[in-house]
N, C-alpha and C. Protein backbone atom coordinates (compact mmCIF):
# COMPACT_ATOMS: atom_id res chain seq x y z
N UNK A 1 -11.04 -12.88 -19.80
CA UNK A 1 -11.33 -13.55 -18.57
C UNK A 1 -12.28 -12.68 -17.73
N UNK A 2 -13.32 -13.05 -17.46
CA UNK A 2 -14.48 -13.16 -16.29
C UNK A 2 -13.59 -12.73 -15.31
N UNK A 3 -14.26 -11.84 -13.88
CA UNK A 3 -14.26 -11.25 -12.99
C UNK A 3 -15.04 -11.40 -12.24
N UNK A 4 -14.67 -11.90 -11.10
CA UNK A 4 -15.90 -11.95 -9.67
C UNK A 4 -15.62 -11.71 -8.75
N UNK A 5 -16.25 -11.31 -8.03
CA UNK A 5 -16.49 -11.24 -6.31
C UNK A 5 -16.39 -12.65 -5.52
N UNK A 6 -15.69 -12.88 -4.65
CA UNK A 6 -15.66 -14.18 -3.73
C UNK A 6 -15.52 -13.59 -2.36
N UNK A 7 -17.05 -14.13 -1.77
CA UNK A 7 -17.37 -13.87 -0.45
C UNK A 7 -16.04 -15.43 0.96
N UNK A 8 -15.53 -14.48 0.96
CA UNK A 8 -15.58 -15.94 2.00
C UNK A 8 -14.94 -15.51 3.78
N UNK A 9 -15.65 -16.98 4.27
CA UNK A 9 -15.73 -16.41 5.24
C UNK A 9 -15.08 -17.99 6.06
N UNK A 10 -14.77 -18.24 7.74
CA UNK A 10 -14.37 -18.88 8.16
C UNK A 10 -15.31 -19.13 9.55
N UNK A 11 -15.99 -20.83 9.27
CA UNK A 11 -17.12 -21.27 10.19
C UNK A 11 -16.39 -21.35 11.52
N UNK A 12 -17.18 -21.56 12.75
CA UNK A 12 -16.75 -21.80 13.81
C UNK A 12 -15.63 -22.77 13.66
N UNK A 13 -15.00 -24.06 13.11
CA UNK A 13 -14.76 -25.30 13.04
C UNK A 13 -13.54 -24.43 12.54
N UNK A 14 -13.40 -23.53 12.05
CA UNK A 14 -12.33 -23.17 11.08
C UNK A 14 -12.07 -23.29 10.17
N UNK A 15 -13.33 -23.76 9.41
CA UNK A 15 -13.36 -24.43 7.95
C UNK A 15 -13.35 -23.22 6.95
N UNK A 16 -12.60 -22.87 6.22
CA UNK A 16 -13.14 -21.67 4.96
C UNK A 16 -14.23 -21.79 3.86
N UNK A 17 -15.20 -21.07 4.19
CA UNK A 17 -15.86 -21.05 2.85
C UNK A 17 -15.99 -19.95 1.71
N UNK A 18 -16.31 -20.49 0.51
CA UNK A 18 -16.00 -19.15 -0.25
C UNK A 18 -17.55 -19.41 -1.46
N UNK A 19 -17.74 -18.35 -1.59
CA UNK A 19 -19.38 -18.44 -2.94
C UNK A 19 -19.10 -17.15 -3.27
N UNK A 20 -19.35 -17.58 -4.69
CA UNK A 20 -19.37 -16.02 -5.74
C UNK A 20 -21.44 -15.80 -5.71
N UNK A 21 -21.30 -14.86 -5.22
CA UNK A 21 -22.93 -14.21 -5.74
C UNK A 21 -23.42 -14.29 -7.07
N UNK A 22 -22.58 -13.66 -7.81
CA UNK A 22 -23.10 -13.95 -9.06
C UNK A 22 -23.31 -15.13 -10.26
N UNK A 23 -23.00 -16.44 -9.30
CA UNK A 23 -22.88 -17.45 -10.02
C UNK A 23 -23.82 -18.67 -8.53
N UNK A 24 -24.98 -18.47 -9.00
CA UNK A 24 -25.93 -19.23 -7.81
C UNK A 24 -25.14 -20.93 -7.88
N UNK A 25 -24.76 -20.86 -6.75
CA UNK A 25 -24.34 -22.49 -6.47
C UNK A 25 -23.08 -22.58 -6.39
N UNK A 26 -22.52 -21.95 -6.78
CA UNK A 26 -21.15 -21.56 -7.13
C UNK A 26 -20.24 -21.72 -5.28
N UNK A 27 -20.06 -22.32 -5.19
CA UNK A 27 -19.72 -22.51 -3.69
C UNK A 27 -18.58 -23.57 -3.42
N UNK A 28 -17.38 -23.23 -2.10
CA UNK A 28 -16.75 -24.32 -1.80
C UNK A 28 -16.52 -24.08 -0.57
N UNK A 29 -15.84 -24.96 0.04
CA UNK A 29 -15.21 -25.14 1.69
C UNK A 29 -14.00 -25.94 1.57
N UNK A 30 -12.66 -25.73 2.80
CA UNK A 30 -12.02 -26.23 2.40
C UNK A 30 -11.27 -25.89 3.84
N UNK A 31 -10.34 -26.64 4.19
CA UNK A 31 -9.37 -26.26 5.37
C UNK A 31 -8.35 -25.25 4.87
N UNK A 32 -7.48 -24.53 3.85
CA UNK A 32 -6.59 -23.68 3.95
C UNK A 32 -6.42 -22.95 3.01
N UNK A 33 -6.09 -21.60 2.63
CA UNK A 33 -6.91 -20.66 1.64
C UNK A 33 -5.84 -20.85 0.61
N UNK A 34 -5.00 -21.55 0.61
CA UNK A 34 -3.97 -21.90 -0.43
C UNK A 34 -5.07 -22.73 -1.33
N UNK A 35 -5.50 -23.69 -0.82
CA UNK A 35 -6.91 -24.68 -0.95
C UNK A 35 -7.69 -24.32 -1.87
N UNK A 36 -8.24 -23.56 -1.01
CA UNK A 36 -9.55 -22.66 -1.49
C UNK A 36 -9.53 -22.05 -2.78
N UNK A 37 -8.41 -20.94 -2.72
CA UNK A 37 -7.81 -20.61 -4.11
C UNK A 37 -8.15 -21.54 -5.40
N UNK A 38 -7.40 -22.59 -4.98
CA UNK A 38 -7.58 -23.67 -6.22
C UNK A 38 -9.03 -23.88 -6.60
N UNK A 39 -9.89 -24.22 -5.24
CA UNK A 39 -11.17 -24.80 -5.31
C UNK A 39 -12.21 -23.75 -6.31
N UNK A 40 -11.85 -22.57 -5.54
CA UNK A 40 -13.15 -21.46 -6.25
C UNK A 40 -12.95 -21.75 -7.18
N UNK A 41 -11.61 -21.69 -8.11
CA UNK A 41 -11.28 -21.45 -9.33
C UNK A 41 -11.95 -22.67 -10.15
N UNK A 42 -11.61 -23.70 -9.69
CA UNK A 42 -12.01 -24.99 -10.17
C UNK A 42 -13.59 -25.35 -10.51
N UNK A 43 -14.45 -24.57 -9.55
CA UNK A 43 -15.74 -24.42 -9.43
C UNK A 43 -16.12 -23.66 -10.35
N UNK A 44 -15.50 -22.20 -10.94
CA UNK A 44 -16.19 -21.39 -11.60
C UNK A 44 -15.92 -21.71 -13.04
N UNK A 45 -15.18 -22.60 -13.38
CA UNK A 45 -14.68 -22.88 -14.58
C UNK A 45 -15.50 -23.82 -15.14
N UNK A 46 -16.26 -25.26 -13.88
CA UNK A 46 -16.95 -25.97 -14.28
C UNK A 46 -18.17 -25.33 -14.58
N UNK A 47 -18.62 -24.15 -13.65
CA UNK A 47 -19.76 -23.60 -14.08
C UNK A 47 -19.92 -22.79 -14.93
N UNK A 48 -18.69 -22.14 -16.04
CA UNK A 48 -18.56 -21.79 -17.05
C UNK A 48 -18.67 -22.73 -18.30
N UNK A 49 -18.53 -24.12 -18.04
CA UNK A 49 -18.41 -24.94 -18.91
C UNK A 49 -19.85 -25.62 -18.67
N UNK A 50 -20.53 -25.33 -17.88
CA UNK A 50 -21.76 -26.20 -18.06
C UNK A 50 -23.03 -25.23 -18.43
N UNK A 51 -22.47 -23.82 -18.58
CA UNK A 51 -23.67 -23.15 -18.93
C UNK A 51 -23.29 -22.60 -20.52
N UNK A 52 -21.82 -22.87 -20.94
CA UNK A 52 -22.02 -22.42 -22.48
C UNK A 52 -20.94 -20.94 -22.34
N UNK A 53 -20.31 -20.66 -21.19
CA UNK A 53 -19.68 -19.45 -21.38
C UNK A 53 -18.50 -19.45 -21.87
């Protein structure tokens, strides 16, 4: 299993966002970091599966 960095940060609105650098696009938002958790994960997996990794 792959290893990354997840930047995230929380907009004025209170919304969480989170993007791995090393995976351009790689990005989510979400109201609660229980959330989020799921989301990154969900994101980097599709983008593991659409580039062949």
């Amino acid at each position: 299993m792959r290893e990354f960095t997840v930047v995230i940060e929380q907009d004025e609105d209170g919304i969480y966002v989170a993007s791995i650098p090393e995976l351009p696009g790689c990005h989510t938002q979400v109201k609660t970091l229980d959330e989020l958790s799921r989301r990154i994960k969900e994101a980097i997996e599709y983008l593991e599966v659409k580039s062949g990794k």
